[in-house]
C-alpha atoms as a PDB file:
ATOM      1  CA  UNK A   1     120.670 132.487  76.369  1.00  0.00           C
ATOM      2  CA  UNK A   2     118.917 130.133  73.838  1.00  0.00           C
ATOM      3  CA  UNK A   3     120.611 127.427  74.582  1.00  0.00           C
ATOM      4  CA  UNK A   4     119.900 127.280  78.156  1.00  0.00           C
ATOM      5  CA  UNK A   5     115.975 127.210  77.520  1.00  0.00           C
ATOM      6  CA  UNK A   6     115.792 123.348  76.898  1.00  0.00           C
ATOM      7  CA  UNK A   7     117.632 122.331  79.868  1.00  0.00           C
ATOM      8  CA  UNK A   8     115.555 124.810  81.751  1.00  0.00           C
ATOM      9  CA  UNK A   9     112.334 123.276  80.499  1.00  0.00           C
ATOM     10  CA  UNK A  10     113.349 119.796  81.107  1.00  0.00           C
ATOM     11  CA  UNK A  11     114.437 120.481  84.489  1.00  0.00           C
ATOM     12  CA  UNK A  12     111.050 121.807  85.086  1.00  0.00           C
ATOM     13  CA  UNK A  13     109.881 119.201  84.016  1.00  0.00           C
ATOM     14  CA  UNK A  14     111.688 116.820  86.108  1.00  0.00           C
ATOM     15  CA  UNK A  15     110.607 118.860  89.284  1.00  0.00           C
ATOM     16  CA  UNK A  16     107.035 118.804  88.008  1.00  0.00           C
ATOM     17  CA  UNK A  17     107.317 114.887  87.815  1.00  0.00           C
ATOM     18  CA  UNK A  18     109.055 114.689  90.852  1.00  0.00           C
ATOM     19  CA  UNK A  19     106.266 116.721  92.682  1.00  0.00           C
ATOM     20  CA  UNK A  20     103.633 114.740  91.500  1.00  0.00           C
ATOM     21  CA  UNK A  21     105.195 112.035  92.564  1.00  0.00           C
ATOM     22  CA  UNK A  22     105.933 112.932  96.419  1.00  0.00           C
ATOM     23  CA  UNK A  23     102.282 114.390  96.368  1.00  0.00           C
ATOM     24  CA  UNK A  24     100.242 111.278  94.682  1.00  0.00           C
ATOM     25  CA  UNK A  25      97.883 110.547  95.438  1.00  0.00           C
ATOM     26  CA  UNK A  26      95.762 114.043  95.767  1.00  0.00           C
ATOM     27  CA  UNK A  27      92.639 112.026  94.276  1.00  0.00           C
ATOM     28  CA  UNK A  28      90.640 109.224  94.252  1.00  0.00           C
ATOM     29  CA  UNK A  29      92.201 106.070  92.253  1.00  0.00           C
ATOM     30  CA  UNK A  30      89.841 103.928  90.542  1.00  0.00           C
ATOM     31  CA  UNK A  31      90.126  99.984  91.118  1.00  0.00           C
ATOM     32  CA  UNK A  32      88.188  98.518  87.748  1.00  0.00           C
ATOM     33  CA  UNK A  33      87.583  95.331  88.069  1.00  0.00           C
ATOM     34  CA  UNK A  34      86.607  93.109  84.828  1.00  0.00           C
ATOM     35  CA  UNK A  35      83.518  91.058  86.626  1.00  0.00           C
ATOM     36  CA  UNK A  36      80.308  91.534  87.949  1.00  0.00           C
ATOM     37  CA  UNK A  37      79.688  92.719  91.979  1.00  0.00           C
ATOM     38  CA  UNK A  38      80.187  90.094  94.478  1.00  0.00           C
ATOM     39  CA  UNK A  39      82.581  87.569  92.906  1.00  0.00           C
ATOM     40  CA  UNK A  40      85.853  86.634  94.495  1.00  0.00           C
ATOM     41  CA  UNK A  41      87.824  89.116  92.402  1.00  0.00           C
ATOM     42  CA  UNK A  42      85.609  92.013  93.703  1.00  0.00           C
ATOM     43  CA  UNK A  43      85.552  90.958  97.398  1.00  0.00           C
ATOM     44  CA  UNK A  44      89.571  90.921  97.485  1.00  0.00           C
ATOM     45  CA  UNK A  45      89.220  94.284  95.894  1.00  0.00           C
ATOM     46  CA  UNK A  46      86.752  95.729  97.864  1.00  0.00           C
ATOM     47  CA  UNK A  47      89.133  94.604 101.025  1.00  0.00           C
ATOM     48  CA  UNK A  48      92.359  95.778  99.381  1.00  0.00           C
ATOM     49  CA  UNK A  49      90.717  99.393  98.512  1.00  0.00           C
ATOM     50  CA  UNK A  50      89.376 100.099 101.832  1.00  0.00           C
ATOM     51  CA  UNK A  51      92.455  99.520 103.525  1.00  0.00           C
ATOM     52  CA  UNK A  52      94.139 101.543 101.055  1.00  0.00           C
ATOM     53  CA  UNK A  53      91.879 104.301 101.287  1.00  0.00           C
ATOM     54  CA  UNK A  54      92.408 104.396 105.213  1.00  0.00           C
ATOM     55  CA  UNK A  55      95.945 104.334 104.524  1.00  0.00           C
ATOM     56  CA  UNK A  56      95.887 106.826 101.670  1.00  0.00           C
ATOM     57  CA  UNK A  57      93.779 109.178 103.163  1.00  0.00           C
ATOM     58  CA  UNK A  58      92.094 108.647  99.645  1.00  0.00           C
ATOM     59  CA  UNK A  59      88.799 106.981  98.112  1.00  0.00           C
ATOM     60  CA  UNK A  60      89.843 103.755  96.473  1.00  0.00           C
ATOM     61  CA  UNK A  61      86.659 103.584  94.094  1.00  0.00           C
ATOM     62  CA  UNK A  62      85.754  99.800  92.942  1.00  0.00           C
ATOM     63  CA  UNK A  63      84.931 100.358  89.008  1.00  0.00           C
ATOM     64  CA  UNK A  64      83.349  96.990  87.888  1.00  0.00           C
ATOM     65  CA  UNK A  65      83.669  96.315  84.485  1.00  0.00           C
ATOM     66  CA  UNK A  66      82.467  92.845  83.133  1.00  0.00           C
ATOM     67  CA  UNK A  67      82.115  91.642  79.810  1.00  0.00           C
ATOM     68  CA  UNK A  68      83.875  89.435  77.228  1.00  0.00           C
ATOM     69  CA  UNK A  69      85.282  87.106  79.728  1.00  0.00           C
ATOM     70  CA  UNK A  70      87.124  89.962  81.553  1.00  0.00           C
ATOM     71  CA  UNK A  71      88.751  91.700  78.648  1.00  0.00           C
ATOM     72  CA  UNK A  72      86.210  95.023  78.521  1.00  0.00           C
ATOM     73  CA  UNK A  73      87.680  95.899  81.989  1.00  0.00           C
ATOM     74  CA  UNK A  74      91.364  94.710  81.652  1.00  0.00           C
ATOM     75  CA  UNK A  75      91.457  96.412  78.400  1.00  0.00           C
ATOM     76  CA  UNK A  76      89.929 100.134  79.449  1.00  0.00           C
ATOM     77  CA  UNK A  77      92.970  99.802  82.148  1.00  0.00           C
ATOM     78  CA  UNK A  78      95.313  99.158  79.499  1.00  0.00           C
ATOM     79  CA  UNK A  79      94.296 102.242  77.629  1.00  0.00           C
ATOM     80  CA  UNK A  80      94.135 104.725  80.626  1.00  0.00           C
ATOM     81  CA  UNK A  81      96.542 107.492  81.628  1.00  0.00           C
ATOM     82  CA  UNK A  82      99.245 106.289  83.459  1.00  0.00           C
ATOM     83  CA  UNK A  83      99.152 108.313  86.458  1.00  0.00           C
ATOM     84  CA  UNK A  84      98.200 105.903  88.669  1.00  0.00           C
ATOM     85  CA  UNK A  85      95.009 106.681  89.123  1.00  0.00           C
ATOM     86  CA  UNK A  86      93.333 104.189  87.343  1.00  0.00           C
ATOM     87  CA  UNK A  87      94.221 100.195  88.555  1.00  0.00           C
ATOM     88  CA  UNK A  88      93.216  96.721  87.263  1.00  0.00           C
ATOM     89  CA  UNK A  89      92.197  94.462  90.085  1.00  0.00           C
ATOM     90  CA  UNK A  90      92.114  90.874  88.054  1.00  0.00           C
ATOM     91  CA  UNK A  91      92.107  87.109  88.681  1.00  0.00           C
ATOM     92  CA  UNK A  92      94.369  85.121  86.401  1.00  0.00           C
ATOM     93  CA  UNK A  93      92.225  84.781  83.361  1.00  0.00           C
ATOM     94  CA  UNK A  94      92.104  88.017  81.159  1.00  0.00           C
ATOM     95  CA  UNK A  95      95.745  87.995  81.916  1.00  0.00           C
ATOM     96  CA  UNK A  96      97.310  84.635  81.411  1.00  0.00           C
ATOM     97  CA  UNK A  97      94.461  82.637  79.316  1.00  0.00           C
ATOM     98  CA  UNK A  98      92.395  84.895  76.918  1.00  0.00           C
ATOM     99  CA  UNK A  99      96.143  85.680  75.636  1.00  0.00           C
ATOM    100  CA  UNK A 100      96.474  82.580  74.402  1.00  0.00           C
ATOM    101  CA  UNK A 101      92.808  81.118  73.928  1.00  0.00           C
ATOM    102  CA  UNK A 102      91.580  84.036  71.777  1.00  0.00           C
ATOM    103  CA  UNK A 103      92.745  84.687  68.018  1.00  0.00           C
ATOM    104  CA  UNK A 104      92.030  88.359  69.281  1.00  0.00           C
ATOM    105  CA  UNK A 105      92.493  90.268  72.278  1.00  0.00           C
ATOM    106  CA  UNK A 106      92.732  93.987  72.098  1.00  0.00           C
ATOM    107  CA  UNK A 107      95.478  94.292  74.509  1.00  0.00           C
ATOM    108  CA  UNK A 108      98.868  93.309  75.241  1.00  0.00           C
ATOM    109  CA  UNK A 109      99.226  91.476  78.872  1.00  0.00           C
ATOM    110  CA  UNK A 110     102.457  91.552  79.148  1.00  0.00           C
ATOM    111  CA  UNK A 111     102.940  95.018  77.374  1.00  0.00           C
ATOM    112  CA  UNK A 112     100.350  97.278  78.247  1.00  0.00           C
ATOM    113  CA  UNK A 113      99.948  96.529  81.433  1.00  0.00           C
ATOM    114  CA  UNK A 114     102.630  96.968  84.617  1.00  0.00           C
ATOM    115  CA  UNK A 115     101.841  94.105  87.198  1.00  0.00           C
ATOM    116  CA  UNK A 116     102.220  96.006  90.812  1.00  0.00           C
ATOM    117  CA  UNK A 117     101.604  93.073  93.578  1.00  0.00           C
ATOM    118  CA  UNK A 118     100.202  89.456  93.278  1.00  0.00           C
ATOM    119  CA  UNK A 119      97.682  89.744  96.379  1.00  0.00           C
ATOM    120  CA  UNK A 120      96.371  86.016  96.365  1.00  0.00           C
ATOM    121  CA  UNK A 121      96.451  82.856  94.766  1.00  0.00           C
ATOM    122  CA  UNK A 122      93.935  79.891  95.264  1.00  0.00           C
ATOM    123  CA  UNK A 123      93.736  76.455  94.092  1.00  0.00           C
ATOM    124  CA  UNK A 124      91.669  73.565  93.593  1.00  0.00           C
ATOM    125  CA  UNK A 125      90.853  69.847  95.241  1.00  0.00           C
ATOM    126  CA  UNK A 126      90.223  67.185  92.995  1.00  0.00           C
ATOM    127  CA  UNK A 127      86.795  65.714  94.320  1.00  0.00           C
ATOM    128  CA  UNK A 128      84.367  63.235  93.766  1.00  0.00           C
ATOM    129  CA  UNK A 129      80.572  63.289  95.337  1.00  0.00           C
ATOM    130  CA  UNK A 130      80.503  61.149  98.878  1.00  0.00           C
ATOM    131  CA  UNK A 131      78.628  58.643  97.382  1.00  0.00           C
ATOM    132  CA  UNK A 132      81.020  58.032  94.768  1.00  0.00           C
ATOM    133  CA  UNK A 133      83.504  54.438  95.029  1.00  0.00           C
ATOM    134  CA  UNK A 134      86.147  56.286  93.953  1.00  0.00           C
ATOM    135  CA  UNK A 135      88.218  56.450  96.927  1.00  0.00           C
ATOM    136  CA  UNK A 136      91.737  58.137  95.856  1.00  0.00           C
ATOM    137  CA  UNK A 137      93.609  59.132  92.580  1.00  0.00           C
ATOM    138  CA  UNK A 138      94.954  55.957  91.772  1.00  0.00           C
ATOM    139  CA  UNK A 139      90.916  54.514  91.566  1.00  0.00           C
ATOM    140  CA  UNK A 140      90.312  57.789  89.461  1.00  0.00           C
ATOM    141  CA  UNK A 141      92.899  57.436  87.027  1.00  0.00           C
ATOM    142  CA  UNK A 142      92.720  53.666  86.766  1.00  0.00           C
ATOM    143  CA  UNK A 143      89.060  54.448  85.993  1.00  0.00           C
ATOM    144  CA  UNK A 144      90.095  57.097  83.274  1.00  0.00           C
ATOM    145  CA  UNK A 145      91.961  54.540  81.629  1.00  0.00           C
ATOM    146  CA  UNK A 146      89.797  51.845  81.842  1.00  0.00           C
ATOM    147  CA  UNK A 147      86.574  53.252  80.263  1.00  0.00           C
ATOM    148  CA  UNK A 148      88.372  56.087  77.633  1.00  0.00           C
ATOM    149  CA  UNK A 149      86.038  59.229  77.341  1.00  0.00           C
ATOM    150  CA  UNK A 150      83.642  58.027  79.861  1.00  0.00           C
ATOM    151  CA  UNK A 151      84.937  59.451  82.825  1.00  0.00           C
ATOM    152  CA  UNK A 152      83.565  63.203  82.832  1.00  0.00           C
ATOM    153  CA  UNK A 153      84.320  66.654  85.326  1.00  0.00           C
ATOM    154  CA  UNK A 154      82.471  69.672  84.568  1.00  0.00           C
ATOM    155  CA  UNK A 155      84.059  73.508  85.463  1.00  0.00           C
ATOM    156  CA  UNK A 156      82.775  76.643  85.309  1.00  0.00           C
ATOM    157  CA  UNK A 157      84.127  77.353  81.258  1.00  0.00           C
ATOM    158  CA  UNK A 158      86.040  76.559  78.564  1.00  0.00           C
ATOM    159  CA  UNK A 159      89.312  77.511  79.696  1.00  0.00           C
ATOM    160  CA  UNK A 160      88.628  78.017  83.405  1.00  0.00           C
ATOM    161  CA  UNK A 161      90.790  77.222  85.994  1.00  0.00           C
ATOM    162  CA  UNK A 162      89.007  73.930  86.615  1.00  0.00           C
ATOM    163  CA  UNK A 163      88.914  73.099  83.021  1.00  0.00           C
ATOM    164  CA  UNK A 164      92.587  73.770  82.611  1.00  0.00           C
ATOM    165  CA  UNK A 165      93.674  71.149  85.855  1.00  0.00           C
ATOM    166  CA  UNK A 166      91.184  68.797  84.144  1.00  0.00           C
ATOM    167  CA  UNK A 167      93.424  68.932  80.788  1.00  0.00           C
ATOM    168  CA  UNK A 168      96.553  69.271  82.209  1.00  0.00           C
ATOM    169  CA  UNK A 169      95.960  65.473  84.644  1.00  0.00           C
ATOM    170  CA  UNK A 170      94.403  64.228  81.117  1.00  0.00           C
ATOM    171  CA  UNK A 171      98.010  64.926  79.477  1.00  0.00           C
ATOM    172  CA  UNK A 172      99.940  63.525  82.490  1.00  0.00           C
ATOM    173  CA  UNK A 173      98.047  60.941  82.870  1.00  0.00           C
ATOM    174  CA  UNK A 174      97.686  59.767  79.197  1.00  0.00           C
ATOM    175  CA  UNK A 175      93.729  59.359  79.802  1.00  0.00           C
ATOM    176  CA  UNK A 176      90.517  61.065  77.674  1.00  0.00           C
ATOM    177  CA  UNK A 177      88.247  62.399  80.177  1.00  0.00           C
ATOM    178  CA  UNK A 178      84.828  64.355  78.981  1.00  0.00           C
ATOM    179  CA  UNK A 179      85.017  68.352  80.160  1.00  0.00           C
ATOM    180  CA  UNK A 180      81.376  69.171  80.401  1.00  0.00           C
ATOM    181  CA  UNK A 181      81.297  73.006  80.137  1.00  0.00           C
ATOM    182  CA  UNK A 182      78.777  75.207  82.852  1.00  0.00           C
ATOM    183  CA  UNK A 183      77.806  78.692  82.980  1.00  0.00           C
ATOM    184  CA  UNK A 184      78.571  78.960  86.707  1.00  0.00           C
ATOM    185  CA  UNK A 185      79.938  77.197  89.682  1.00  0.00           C
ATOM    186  CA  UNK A 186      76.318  75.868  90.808  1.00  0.00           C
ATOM    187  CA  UNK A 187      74.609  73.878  88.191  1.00  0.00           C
ATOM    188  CA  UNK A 188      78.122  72.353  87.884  1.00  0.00           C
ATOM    189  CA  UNK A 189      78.247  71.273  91.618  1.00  0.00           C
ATOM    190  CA  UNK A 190      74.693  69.995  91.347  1.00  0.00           C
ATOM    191  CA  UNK A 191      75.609  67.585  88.789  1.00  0.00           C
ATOM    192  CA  UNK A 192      78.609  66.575  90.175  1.00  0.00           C
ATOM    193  CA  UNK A 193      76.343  66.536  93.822  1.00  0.00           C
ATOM    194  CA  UNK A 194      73.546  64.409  91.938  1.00  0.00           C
ATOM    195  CA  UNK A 195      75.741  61.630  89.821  1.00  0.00           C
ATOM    196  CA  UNK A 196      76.143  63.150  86.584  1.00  0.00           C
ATOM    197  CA  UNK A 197      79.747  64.151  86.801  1.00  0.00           C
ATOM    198  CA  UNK A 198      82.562  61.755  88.002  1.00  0.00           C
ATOM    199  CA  UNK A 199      84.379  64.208  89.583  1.00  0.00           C
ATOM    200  CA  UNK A 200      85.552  68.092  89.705  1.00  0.00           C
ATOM    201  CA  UNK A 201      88.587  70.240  90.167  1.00  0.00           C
ATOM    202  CA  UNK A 202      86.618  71.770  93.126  1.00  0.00           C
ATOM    203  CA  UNK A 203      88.202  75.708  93.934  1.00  0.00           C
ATOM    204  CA  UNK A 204      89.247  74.926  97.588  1.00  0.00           C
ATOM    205  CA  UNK A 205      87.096  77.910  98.964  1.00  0.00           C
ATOM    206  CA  UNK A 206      83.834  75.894  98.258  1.00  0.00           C
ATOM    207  CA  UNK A 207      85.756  72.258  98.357  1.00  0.00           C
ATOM    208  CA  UNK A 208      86.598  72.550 101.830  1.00  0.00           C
ATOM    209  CA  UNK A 209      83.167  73.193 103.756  1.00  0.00           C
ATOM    210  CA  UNK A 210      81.747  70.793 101.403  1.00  0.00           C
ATOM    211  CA  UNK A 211      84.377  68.084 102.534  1.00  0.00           C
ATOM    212  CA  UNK A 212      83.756  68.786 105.888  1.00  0.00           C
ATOM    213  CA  UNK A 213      80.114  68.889 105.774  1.00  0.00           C
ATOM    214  CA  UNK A 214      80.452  64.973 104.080  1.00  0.00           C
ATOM    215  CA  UNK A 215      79.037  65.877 100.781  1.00  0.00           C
ATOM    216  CA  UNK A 216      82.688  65.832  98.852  1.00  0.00           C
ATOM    217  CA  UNK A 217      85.811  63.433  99.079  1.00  0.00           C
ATOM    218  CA  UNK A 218      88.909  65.575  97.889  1.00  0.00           C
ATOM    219  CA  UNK A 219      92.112  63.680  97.141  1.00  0.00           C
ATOM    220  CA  UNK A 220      94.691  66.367  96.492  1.00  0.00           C
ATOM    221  CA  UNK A 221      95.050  69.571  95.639  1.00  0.00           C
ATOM    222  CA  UNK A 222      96.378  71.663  92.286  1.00  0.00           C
ATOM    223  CA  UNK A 223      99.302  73.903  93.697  1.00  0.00           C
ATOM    224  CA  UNK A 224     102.518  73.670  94.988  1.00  0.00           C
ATOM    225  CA  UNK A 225     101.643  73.472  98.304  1.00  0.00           C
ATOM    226  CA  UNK A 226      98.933  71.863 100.588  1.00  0.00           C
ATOM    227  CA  UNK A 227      96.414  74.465 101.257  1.00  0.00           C
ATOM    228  CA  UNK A 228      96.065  75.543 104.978  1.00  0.00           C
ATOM    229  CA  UNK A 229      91.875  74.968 105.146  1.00  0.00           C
ATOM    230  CA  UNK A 230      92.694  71.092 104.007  1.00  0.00           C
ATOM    231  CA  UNK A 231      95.731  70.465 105.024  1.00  0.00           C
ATOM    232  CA  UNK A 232      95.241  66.425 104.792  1.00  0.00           C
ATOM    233  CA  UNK A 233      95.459  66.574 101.489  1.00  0.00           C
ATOM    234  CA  UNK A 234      98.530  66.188  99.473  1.00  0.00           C
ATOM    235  CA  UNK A 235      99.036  68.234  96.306  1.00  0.00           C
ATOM    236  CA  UNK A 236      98.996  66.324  93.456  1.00  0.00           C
ATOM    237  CA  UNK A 237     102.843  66.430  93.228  1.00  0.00           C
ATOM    238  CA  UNK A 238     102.952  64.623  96.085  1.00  0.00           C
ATOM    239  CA  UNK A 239     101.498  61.681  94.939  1.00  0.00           C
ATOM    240  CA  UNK A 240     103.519  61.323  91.966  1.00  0.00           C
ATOM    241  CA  UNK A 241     101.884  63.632  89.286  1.00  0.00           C
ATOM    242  CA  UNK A 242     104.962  65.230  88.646  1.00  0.00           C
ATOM    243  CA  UNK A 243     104.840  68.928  87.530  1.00  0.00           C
ATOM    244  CA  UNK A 244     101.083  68.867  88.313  1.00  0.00           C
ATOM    245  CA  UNK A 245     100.899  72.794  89.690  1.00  0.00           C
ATOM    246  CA  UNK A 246      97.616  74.614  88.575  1.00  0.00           C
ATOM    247  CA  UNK A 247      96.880  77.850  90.997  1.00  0.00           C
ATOM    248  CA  UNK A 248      94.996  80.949  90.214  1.00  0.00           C
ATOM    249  CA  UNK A 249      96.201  84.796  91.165  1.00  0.00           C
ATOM    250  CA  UNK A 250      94.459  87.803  92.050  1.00  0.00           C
ATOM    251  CA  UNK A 251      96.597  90.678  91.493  1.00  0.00           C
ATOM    252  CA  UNK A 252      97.053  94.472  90.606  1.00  0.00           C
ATOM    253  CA  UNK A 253      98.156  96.201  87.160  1.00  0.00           C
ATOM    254  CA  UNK A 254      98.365  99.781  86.343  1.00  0.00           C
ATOM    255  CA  UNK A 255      99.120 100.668  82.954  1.00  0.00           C
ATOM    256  CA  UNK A 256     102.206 100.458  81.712  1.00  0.00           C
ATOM    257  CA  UNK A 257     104.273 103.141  81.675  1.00  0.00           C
ATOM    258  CA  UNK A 258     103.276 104.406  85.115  1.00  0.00           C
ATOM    259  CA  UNK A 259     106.085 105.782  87.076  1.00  0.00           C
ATOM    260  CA  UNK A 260     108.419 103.815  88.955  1.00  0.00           C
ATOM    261  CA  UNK A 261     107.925 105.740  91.744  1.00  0.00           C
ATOM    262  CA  UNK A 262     103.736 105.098  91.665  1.00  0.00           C
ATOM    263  CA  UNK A 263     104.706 101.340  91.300  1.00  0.00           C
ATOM    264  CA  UNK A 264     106.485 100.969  93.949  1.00  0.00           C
ATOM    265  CA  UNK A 265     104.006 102.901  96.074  1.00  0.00           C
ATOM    266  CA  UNK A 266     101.378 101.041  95.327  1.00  0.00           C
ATOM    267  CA  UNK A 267     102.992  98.037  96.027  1.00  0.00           C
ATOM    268  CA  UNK A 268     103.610  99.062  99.450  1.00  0.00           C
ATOM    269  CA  UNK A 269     100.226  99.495 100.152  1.00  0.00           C
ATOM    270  CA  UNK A 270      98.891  96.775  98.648  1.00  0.00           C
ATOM    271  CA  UNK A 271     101.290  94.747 100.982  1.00  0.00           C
ATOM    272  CA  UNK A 272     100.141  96.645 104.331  1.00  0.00           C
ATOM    273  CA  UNK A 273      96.556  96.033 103.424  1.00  0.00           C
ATOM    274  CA  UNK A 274      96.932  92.390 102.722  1.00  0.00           C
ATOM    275  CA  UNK A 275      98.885  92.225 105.822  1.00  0.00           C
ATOM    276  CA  UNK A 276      96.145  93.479 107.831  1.00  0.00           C
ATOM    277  CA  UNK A 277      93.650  91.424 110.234  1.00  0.00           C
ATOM    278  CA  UNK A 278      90.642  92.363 108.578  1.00  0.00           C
ATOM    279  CA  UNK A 279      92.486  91.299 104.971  1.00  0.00           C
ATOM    280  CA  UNK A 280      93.592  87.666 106.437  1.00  0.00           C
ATOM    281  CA  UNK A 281      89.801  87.294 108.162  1.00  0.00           C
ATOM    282  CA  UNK A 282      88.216  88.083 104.553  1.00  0.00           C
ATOM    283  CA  UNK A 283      90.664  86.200 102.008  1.00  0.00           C
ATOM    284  CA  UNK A 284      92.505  83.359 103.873  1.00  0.00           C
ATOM    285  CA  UNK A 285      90.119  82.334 106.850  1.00  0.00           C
ATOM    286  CA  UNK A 286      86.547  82.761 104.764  1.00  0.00           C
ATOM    287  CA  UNK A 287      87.934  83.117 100.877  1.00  0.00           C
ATOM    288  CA  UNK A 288      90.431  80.129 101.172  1.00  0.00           C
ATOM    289  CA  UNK A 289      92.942  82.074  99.619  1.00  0.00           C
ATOM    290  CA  UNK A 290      96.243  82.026 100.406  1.00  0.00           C
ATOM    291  CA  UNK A 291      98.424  85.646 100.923  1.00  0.00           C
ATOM    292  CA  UNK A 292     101.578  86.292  98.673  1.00  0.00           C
ATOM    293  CA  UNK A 293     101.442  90.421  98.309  1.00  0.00           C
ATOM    294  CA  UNK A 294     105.037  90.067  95.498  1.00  0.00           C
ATOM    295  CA  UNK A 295     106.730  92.408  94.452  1.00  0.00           C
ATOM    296  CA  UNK A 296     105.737  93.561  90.859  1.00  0.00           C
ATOM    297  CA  UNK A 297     109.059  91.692  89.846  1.00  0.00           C
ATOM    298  CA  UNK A 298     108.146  88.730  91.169  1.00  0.00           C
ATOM    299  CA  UNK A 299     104.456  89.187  89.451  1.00  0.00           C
ATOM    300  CA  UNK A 300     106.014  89.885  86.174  1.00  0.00           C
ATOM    301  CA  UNK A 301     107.521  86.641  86.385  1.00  0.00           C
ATOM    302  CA  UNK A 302     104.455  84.869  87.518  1.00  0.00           C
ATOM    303  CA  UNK A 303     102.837  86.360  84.300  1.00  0.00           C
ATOM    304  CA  UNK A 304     105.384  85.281  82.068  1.00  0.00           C
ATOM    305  CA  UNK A 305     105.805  81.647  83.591  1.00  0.00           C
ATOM    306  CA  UNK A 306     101.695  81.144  83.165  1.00  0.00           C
ATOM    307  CA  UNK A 307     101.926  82.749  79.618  1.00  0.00           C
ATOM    308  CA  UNK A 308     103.290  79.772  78.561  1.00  0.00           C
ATOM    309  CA  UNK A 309     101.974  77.380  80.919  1.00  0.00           C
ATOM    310  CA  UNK A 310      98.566  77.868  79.936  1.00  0.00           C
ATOM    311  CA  UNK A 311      99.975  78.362  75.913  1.00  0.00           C
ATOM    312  CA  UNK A 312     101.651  75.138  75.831  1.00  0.00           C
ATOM    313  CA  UNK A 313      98.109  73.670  77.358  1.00  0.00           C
ATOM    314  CA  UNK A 314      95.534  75.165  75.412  1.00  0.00           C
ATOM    315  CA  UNK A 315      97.560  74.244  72.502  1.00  0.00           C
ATOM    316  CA  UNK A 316      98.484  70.314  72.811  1.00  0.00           C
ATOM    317  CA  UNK A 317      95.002  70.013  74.216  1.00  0.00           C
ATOM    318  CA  UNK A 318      93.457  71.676  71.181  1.00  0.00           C
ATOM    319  CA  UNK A 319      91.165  74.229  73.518  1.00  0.00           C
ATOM    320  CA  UNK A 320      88.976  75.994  71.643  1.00  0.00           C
ATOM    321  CA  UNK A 321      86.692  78.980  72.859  1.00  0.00           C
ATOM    322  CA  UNK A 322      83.025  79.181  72.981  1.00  0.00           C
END
């Protein structure tokens, strides 16, 4: 009779797990999210989660979490439970940069965490102030070469997005250009705006009504693709910058080790809500962001491919943090 007691317990087991699977979720799952209120990450997850929660038929709770240039937040997800109740809603930078920029970061991106669904990804136009004479790339790199660390473009932080495209057409192009540092979007634009910048790596979201409103030229754009609120403008690719392709995600974690099962269900909603009208109004038509909803296979590979991207960047370029 003894022996039959631990294949009786694990088969309990396995119909306890397999209950709590069919039956999740019977609570309300927690969204953290590692910045302040109102930022882009926190709009796309305030969208997500209330489509979720309508399809659910639970409370998708938005947990903000700033501090230490996203790491408190992405970090407490790392260390939850994984039941798949607590989620890491995240743009690319705790993930795929602070990995590599930081001598220390208390988690493991690729390890800890279990990427669910890509929602977004955005990119950036490469812009000069109207009043400018530059007129296209080949006047801003012939410029770049022709007055060597003169030529300046200011981002939003060391190892921002904007900072990073800034590097990466430096190393393509074979030019020294000054990164001038901000500690947000605006003062940044209002250099650039009044004369004190040369030019920016401009997140198409704000690029575009800027452009239209005849306060911005844009040239190109970052990604692999021409983004659908400028579509006049080639990527970068295009016009002979070869391998040029600097985008940033928004996407969902859970910790790792969640079930299979939870994965994949959260996947599937995250996909119906950024399917939705109210998800394409919100993200593509006023966030500039363009849809992907991947599979957590195809995130994982997204991951692993900016890993070492942004590694092999940081590093030639000699990034340092703040």
């Amino acid at each position: 009779m003894k022996r039959f007691v631990p294949v009786l317990t694990s088969l309990l087991a396995l119909i306890g797990a397999a209950h709590a699977q069919s039956d999740y979720p019977n609570k309300p799952i927690r969204m953290v999210v590692p910045y302040v209120a109102g930022g882009a990450a926190d709009i796309t997850a305030r969208v997500i989660g209330q489509k979720m929660s309508e399809s659910l038929g639970q409370s998708v709770i938005i947990d903000n979490k700033p501090g230490a240039n996203g790491m408190l937040g992405t970090d407490f997800v790392a260390k939850a439970a994984p039941d798949g109740y607590t989620l890491l809603l995240t743009a690319s930078g705790p993930i795929v940069v602070n990995p590599v920029l930081y001598a220390k970061v208390p988690y493991d991106a690729v390890n800890d965490l279990a990427p669910v669904s890509q929602i977004t990804s955005y990119q950036y136009a490469v812009a000069v102030p109207a009043a400018s004479p530059i007129q296209n790339m080949r006047d801003l790199v012939a410029l770049a070469k022709a007055k060597p660390k003169e030529v300046s473009y200011g981002s939003t932080g060391i190892g921002g997005g904007g900072h990073l495209a800034g590097e990466l057409l430096s190393q393509i192009t074979g030019t020294q250009m000054i990164h001038v540092p901000y500690k947000g979007a605006a003062p940044a634009l209002a250099d650039l705006l009044g004369g004190q910048l040369t030019f920016t790596f401009e997140p198409v979201v704000t690029a575009g009504p800027m452009v239209k409103a005849g306060k911005l030229r844009a040239f190109a754009v970052s990604g692999p693709r021409r983004a659908a609120s400028l579509p006049q403008l080639p990527t970068l690719n295009e016009l002979g910058f070869t391998g040029f392709n600097i985008t940033q995600f928004q996407g969902v974690f859970a910790p790792a080790k969640t079930d299979p099962a939870i994965i994949a269900r959260l996947h599937q909603e995250i996909v119906k809500a950024s399917k939705s009208i109210d998800a394409n109004r919100r993200l593509v038509d006023e966030g500039g962001n363009e849809i992907i909803a991947s599979s957590p296979a195809e995130f994982a590979r997204l991951v692993k491919s900016d890993l070492a991207l942004y590694g092999k960047l940081i590093k030639d370029a000699g990034i340092k943090p703040e």
